[in-house]
Protein backbone atom coordinates (compact mmCIF):
# COMPACT_ATOMS: atom_id res chain seq x y z
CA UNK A 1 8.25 -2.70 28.42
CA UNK A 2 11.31 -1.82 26.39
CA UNK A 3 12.52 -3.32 23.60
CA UNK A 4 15.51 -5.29 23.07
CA UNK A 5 17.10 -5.00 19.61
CA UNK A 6 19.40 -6.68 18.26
CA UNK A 7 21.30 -6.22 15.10
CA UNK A 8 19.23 -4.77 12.33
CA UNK A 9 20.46 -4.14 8.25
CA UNK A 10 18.18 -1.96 6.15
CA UNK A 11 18.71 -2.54 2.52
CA UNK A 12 17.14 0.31 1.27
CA UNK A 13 13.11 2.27 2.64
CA UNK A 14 11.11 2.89 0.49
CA UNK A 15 10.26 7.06 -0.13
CA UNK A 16 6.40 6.18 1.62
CA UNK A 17 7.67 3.66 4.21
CA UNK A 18 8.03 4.10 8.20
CA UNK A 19 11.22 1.98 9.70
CA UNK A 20 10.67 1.53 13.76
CA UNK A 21 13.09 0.24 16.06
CA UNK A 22 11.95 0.19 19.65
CA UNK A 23 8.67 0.31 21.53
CA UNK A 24 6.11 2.70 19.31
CA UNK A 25 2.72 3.70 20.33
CA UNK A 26 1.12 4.72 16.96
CA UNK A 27 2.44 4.65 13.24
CA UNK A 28 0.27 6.32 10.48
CA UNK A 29 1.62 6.30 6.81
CA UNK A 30 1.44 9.90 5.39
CA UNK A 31 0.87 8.82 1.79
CA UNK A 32 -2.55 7.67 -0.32
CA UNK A 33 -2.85 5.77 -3.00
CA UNK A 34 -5.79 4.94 -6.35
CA UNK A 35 -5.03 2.38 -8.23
CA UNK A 36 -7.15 1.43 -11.17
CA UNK A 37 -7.08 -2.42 -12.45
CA UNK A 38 -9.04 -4.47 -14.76
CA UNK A 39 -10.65 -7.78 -14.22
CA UNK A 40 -8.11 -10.56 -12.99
CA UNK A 41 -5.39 -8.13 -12.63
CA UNK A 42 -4.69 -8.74 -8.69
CA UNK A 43 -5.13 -12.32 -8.84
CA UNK A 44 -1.82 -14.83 -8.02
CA UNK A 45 -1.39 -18.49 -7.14
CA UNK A 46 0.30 -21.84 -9.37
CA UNK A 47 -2.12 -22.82 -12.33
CA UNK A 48 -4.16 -20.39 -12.07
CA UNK A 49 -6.82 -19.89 -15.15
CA UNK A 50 -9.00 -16.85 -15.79
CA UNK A 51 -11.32 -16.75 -18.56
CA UNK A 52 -12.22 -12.77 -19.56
CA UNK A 53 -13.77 -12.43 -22.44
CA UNK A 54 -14.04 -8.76 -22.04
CA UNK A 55 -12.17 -6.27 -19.03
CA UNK A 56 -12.95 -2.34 -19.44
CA UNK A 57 -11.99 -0.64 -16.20
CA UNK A 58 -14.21 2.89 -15.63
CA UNK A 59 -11.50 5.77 -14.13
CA UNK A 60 -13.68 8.56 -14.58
CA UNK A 61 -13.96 10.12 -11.40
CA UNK A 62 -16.17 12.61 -10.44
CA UNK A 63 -14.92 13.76 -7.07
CA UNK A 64 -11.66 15.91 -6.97
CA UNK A 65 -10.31 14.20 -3.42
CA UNK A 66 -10.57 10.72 -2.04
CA UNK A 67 -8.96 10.74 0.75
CA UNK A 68 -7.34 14.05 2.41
CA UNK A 69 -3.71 13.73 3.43
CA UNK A 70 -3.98 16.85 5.61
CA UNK A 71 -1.96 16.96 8.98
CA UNK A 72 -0.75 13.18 8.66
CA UNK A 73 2.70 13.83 9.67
């Protein structure tokens, strides 16, 4: 079924993002990411209290490639 779209303002996209207007079968990001954090790093909410007495985060990394970005377009 088509879509109907109304009006639309785009403040500014992001170099990795995908912007769809319309009816779209399949969208695949072309971009891959490692991110390397220490203990309590993601964590969010009000009052929140995190006792670490020690963090050490390993990045050695043995393997060259995690995750192939090969014809993703």
């Amino acid at each position: 079924m088509p879509a109907i779209v109304g009006a639309v303002k785009v403040n500014s996209i992001g170099n990795s993002s995908i912007f769809n207007i319309g009816d779209v079968f399949n969208i695949a990001p072309a971009s891959t990411a490692k991110t390397f954090a220490g203990a309590g790093s993601f964590n969010t909410g009000d009052g929140l209290q995190v006792y670490n007495q020690r963090s050490v985060t390993n990045t050695y990394d043995t393997d060259t490639i995690d995750q192939v970005n090969v014809a993703n377009a």
